[in-house]
Protein backbone atom coordinates (compact mmCIF):
# COMPACT_ATOMS: atom_id res chain seq x y z
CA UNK A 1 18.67 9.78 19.68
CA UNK A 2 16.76 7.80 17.05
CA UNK A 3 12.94 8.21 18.10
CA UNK A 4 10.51 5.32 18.01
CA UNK A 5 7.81 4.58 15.13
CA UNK A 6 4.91 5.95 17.03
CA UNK A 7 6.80 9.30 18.26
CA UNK A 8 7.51 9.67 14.34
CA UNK A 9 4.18 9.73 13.37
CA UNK A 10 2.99 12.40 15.89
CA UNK A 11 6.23 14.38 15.43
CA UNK A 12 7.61 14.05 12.14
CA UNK A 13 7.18 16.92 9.62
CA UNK A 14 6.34 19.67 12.31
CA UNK A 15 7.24 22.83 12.08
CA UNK A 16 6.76 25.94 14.95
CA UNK A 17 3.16 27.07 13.99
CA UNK A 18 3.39 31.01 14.64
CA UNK A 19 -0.09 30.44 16.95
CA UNK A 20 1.06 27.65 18.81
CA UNK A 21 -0.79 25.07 16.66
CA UNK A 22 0.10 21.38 17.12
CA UNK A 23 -1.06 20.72 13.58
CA UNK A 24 0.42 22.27 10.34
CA UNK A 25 -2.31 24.48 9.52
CA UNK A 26 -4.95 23.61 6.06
CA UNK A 27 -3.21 26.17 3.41
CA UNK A 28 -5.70 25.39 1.07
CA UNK A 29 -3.64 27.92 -1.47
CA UNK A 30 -2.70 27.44 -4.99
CA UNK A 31 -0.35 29.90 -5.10
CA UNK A 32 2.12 31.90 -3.11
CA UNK A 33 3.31 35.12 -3.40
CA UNK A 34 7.52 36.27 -3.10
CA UNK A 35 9.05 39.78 -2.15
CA UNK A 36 11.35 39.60 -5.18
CA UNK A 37 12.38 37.75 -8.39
CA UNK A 38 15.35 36.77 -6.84
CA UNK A 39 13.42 35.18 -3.79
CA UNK A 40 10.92 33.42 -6.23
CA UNK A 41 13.93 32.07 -8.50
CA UNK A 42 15.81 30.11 -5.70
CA UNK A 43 12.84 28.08 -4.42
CA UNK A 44 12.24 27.46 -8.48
CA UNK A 45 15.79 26.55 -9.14
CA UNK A 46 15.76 24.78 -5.71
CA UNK A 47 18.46 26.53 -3.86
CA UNK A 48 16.00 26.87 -0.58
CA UNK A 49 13.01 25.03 0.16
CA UNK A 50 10.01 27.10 0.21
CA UNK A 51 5.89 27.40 -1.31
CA UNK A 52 5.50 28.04 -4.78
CA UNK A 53 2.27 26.07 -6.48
CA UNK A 54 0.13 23.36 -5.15
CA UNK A 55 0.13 21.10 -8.34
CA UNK A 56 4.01 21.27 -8.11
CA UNK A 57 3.82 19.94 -4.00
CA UNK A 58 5.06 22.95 -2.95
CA UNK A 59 2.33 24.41 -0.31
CA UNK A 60 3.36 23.72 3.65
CA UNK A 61 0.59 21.35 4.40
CA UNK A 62 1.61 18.82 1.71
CA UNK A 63 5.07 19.48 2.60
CA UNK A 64 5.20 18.79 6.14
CA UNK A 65 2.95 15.11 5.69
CA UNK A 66 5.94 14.26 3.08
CA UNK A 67 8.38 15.13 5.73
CA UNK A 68 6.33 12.40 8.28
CA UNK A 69 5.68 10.47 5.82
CA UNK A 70 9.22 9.93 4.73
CA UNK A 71 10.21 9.81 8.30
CA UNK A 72 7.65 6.65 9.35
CA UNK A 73 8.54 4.30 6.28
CA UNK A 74 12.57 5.20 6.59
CA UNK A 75 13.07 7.38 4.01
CA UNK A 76 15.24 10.04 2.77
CA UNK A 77 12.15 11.50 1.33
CA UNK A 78 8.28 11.41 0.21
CA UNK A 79 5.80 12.47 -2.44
CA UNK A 80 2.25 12.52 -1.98
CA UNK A 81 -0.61 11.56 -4.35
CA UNK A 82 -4.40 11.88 -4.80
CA UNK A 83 -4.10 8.01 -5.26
CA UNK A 84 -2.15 4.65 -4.67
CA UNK A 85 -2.25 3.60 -8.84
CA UNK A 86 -1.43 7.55 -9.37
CA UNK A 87 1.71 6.97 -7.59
CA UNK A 88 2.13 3.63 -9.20
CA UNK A 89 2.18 5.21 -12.54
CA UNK A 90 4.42 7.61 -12.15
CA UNK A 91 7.02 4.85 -11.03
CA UNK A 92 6.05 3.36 -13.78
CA UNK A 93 6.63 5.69 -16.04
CA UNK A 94 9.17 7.71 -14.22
CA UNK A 95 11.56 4.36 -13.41
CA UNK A 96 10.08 1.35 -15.84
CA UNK A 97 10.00 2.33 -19.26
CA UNK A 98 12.64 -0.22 -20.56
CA UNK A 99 10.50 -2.45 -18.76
CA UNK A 100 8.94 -3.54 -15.99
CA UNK A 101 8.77 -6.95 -14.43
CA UNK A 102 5.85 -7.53 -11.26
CA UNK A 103 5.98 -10.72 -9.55
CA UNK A 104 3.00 -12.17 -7.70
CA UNK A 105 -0.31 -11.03 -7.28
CA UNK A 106 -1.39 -7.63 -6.84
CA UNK A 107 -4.21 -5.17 -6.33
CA UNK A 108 -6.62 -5.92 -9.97
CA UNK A 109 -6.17 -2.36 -11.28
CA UNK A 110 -2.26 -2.82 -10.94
CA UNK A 111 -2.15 -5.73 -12.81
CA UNK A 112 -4.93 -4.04 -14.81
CA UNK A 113 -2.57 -1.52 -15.83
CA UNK A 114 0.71 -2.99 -16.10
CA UNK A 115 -1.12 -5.83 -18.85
CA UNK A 116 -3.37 -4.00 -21.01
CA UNK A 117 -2.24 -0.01 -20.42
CA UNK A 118 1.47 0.20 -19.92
CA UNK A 119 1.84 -1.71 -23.49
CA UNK A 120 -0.51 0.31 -25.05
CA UNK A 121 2.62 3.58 -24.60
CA UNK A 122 5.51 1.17 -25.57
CA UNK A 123 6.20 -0.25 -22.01
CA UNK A 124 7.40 -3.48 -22.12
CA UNK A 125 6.00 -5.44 -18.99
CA UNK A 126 6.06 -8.94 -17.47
CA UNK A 127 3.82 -10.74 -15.22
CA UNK A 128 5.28 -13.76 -13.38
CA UNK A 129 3.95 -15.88 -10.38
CA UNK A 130 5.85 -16.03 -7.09
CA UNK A 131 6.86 -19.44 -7.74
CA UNK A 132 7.89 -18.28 -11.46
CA UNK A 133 11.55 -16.45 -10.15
CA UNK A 134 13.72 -18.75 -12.42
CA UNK A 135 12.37 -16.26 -15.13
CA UNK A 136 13.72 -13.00 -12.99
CA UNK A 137 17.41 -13.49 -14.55
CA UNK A 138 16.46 -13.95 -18.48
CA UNK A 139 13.87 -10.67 -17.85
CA UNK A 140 16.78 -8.62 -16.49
CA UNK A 141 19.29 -9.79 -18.47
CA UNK A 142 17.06 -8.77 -21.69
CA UNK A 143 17.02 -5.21 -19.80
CA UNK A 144 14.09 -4.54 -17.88
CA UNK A 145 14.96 -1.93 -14.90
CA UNK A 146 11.86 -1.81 -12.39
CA UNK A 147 10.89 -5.14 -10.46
CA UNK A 148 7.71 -4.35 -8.65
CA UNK A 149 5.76 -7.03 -6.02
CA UNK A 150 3.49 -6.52 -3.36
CA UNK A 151 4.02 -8.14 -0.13
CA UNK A 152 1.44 -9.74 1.18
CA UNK A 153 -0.21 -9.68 -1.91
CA UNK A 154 -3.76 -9.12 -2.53
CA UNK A 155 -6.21 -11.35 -1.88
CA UNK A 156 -4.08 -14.66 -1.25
CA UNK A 157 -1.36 -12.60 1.09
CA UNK A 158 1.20 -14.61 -0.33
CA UNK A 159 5.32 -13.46 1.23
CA UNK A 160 7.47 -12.27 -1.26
CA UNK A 161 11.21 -12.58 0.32
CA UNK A 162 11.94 -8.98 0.07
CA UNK A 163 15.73 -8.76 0.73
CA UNK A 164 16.21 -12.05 -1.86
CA UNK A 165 14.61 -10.21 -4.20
CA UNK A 166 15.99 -7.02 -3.78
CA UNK A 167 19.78 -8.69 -4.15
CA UNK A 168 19.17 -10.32 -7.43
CA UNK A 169 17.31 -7.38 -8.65
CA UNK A 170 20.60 -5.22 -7.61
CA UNK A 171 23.09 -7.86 -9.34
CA UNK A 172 21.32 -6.38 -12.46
CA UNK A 173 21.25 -2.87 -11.76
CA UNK A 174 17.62 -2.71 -11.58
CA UNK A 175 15.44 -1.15 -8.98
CA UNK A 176 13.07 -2.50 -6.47
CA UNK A 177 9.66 -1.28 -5.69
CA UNK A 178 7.81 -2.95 -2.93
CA UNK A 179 4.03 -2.33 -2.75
CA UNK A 180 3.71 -2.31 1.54
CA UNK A 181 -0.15 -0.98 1.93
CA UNK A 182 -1.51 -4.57 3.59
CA UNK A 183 1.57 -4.63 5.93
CA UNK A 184 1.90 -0.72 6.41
CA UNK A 185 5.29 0.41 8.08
CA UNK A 186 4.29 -0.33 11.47
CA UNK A 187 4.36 -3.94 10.50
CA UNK A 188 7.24 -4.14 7.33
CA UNK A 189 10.27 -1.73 6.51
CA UNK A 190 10.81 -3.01 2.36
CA UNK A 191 13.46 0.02 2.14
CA UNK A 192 15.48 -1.97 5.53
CA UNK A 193 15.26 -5.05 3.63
CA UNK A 194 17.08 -3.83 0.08
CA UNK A 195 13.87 -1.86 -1.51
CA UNK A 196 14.58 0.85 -3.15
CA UNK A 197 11.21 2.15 -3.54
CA UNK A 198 7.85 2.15 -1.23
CA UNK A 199 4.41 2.75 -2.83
CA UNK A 200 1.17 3.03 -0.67
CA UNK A 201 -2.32 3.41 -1.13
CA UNK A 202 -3.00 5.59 1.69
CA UNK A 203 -6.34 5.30 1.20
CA UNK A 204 -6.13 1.99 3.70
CA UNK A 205 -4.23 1.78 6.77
CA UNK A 206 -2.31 5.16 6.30
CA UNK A 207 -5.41 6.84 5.98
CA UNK A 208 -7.69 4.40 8.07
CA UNK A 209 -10.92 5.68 8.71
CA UNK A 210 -12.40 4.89 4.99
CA UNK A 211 -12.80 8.29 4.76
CA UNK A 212 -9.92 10.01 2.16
CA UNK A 213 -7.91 8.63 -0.95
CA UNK A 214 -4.43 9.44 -1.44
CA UNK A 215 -1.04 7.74 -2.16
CA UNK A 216 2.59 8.12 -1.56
CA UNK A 217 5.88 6.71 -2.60
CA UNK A 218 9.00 6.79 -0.42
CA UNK A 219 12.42 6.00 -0.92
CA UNK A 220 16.25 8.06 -1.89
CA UNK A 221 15.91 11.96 -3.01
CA UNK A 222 17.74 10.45 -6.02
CA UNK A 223 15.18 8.02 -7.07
CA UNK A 224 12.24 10.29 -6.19
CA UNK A 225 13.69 13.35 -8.17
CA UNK A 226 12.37 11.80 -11.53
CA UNK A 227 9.28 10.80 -10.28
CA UNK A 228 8.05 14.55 -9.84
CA UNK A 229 7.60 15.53 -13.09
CA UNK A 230 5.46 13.09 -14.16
CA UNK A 231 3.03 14.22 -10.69
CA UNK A 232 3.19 17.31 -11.57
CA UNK A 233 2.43 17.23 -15.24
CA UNK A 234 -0.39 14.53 -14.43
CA UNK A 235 -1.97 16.21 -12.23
CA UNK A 236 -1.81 13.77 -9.82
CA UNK A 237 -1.09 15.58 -6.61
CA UNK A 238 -2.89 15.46 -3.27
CA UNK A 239 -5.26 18.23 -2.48
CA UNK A 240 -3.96 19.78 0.73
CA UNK A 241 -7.39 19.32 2.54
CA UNK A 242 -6.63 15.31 2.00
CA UNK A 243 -3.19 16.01 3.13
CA UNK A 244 -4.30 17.34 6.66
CA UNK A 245 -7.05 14.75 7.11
CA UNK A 246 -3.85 12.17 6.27
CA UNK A 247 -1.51 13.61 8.63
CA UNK A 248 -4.02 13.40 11.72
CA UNK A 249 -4.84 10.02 10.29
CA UNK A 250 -1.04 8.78 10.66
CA UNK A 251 -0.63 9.95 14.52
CA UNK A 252 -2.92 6.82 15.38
CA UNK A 253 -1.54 4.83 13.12
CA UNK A 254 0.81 2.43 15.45
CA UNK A 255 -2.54 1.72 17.99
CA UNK A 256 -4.82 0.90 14.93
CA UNK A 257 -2.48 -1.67 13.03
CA UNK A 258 -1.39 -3.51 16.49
CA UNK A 259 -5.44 -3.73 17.31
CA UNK A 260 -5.74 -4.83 14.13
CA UNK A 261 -3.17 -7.44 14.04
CA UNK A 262 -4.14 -8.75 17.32
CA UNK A 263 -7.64 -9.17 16.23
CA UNK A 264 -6.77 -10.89 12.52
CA UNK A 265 -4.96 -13.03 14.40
CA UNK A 266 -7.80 -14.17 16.93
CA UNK A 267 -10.28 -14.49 13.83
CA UNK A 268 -7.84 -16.50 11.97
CA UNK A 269 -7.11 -18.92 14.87
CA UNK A 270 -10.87 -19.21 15.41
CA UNK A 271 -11.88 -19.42 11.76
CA UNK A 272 -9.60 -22.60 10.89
CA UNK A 273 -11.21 -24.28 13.28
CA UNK A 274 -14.59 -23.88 11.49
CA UNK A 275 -16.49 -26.98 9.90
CA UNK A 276 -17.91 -24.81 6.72
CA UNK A 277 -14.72 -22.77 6.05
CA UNK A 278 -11.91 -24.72 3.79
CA UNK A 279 -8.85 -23.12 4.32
CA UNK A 280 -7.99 -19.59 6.28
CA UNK A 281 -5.25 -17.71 4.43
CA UNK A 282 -3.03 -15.75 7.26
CA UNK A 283 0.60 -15.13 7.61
CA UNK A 284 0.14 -15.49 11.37
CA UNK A 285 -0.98 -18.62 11.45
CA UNK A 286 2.18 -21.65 11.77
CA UNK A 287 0.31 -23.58 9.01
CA UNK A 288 0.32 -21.10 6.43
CA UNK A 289 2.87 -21.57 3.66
CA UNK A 290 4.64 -17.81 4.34
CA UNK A 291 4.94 -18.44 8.11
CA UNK A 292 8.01 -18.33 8.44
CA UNK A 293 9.12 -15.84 5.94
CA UNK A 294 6.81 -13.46 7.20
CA UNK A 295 7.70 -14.09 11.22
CA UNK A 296 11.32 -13.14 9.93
CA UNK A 297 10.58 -9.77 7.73
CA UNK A 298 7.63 -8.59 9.19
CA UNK A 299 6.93 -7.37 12.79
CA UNK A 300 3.07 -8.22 12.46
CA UNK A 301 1.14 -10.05 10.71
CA UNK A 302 -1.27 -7.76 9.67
CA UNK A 303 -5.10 -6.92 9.58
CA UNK A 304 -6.19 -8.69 6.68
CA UNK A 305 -7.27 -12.49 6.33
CA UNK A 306 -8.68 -14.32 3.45
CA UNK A 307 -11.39 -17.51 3.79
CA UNK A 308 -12.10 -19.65 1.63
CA UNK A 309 -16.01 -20.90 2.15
CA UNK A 310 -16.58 -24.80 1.61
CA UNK A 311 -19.56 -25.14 -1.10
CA UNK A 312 -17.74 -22.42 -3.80
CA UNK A 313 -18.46 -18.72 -5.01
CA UNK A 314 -22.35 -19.27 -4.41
CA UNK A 315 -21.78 -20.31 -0.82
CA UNK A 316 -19.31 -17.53 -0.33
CA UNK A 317 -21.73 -15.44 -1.90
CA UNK A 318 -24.24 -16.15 1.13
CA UNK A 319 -22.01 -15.98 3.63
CA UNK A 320 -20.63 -12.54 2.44
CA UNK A 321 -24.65 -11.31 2.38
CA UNK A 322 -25.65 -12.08 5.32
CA UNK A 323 -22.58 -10.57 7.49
CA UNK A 324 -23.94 -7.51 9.49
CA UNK A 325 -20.85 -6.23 10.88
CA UNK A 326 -18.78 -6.83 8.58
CA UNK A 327 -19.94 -4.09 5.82
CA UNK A 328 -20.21 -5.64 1.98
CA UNK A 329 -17.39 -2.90 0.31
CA UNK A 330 -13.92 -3.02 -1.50
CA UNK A 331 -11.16 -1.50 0.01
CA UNK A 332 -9.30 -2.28 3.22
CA UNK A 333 -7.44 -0.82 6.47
CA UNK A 334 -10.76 1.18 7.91
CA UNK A 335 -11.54 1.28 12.26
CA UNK A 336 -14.63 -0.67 10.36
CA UNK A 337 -14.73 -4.32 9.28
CA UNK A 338 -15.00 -5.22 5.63
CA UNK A 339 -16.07 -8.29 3.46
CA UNK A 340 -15.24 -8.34 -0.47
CA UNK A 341 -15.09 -11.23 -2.78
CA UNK A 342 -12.38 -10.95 -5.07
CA UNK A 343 -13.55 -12.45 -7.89
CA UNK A 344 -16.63 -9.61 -7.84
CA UNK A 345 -14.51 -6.43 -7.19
CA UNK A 346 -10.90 -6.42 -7.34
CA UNK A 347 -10.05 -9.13 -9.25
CA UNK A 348 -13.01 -8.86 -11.24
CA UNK A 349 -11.41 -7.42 -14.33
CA UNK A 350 -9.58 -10.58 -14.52
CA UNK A 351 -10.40 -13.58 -16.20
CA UNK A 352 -11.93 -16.34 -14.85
CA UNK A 353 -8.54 -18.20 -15.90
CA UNK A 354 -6.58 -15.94 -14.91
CA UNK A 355 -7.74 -15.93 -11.84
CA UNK A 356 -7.48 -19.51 -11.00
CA UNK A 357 -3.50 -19.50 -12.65
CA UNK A 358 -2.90 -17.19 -9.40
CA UNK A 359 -4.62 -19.49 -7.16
CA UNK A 360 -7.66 -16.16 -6.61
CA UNK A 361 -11.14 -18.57 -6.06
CA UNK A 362 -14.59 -17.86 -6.41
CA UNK A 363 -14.97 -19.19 -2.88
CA UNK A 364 -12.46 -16.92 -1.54
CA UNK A 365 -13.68 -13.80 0.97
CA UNK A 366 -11.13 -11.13 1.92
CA UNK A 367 -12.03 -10.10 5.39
CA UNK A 368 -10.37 -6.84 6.53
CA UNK A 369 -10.69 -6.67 10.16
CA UNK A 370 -11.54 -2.85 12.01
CA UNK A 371 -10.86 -2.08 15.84
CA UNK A 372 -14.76 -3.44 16.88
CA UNK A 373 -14.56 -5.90 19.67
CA UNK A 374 -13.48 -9.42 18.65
CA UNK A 375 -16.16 -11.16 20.12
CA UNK A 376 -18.69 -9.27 18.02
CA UNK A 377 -16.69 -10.00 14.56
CA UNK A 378 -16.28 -13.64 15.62
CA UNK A 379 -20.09 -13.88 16.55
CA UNK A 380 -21.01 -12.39 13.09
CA UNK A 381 -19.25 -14.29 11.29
CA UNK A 382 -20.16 -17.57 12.72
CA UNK A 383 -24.03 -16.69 12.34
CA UNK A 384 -23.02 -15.73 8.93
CA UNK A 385 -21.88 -19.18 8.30
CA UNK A 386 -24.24 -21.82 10.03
């Protein structure tokens, strides 16, 4: 019997702790010993699973939150990371090098790195708008393998039509990766929809409490095998202290994103209504231009809404000071409310240009909404605004 989501992430990935332990125990170990040569050589040459080295992913701790983490996004299988661009660089690397083609916005450091880094080593990337797909074809045709997006994107939450994508991408032979940290699985399943890759920052909602940084990518053993290497020899591996704290983070992780939906959705009905706010970005509400796409892929509409304050960046500027619940920080996907302005923290790196090509304003406030009472973030933000 298939078990739901939410049994998954209690369940998935245990194993029968010899003291009775609900929770894979902290082996904060770099090493483990073997009672032969013969013993060490088949976990090495991968004949039985087993613990051999930390750095390689091979301890039980970092093992078992692979095994749930693979199980809640769909997978065959998982690897973990100390960081959400440390797993996006090893796709990179591991999956794009004859080139790799992003569409949309994205997080600042992706597009950070995929524009002035990836070049720098000989990668050959492209970086075209969501309304810019007639120039998909000519990109794959010329040979680039890895199509990456990231749906909703960040800050505008623009809908990327995953399974479209994913079919022209796969008349080319290329591969799909789907950035799904703002939905999270509870509310998107890329890999259901023709992905053939799923990156996090668990840092956000996987994590959720604002209080660990990791990443993961999911997707076919196939696809992941050549993705290790380049963890391993990187260095880029979780430490299995962050593993635990991420594995107790993910058995909540169903409640918080439904609170957190319900909630973005309340604000956003309430906000567009407001005299001093010019437009509400939210896939939940019927006027924004994803609606519909999103009510068809997505089984929520997620925890994150962006404003965009009448007066420009100096009147969003004010607004985002004098919030009091809402805490003044980057990130997203905490119990706690947050406030950034894009154009001051991720987005910062780009242009001011650039950032009005992808439609990213000065006026613009991403508001990630927390579990606190509704009434409380609406009353904030309304004294925030008058």
């Amino acid at each position: 019997m298939t078990q739901g989501l939410a049994t998954r992430t209690i369940h998935a990935g245990e194993t029968a702790d010899a003291h009775g332990s609900p929770n894979m125990p902290v082996y904060n170990t770099t090493t483990f010993r073997f009672a032969s040569t013969a013993d060490l050589l088949d976990v090495v040459e991968g004949r039985r699973p087993g613990s051999l080295y930390t750095r390689y992913g091979l301890n039980p701790t970092i093992q078992a939150l692979e095994a749930q983490l693979a199980s809640i996004e769909g997978a065959e299988a998982a690897w973990a990371f100390c960081s959400g661009m440390a797993a996006e660089t090893s796709v990179f690397f591991a999956h794009g090098r004859k080139g790799v083609v992003c569409i949309g916005d994205a997080y600042g450091g992706t597009l950070e790195l995929l524009a002035t880094q990836l070049p720098q080593l000989g990668i050959e990337t492209h970086l075209i708008l969501g309304h810019e797909l007639d120039r998909l074809e000519p990109l794959l045709e010329s040979g680039s393998q890895l199509v990456f997006l990231e749906t909703p994107s960040n800050p505008a939450l623009e809908i990327m039509d995953i399974a479209s994508v994913a079919d022209r991408v796969h008349r080319h032979g290329a591969l799909l990766a789907v950035d799904n940290t703002f939905a999270s699985p509870v509310n998107q399943r890329p890999l259901e929809l023709g992905a053939d890759l799923v990156v996090h920052s668990a840092t956000k909602y996987l994590g959720g409490h604002s209080d660990l940084t990791a990443g993961a990518i999911m997707g076919a053993r196939e696809l992941l095998a050549p993705v290790f290497g380049w963890r391993k020899n990187l260095g880029s591996m979780i430490a299995p202290e962050t593993g635990a704290l991420l594995s107790r983070s993910l058995r909540t992780l169903t409640v918080r994103v439904e609170r957190q939906n319900r909630t973005a959705q309340t604000l956003a009905e309430t906000l567009v209504r407001h005299p001093r706010i010019e437009r509400v970005l939210y896939p939940g509400l019927p006027g924004f231009p994803g609606h519909e796409l999103a009510a068809r892929q997505m089984h929520g509409f997620g925890g994150i809404l962006t404003i965009e304050v009448k007066g420009g960046g100096t009147a969003a500027t004010r607004v985002a000071d004098r919030l009091r619940l809402f805490i003044l920080a980057p990130s997203l996907g905490g119990v706690e409310s947050l406030v950034t302005q894009p154009c001051t923290t991720t987005h910062h790196g780009l242009t001011p240009q650039e950032r009005a090509r992808r439609g990213i304003s000065d006026a613009m406030l991403r508001l990630s909404v927390g579990l606190e009472d509704p009434e409380d973030l609406i009353a904030d933000l309304e004294q925030a605004l008058a």
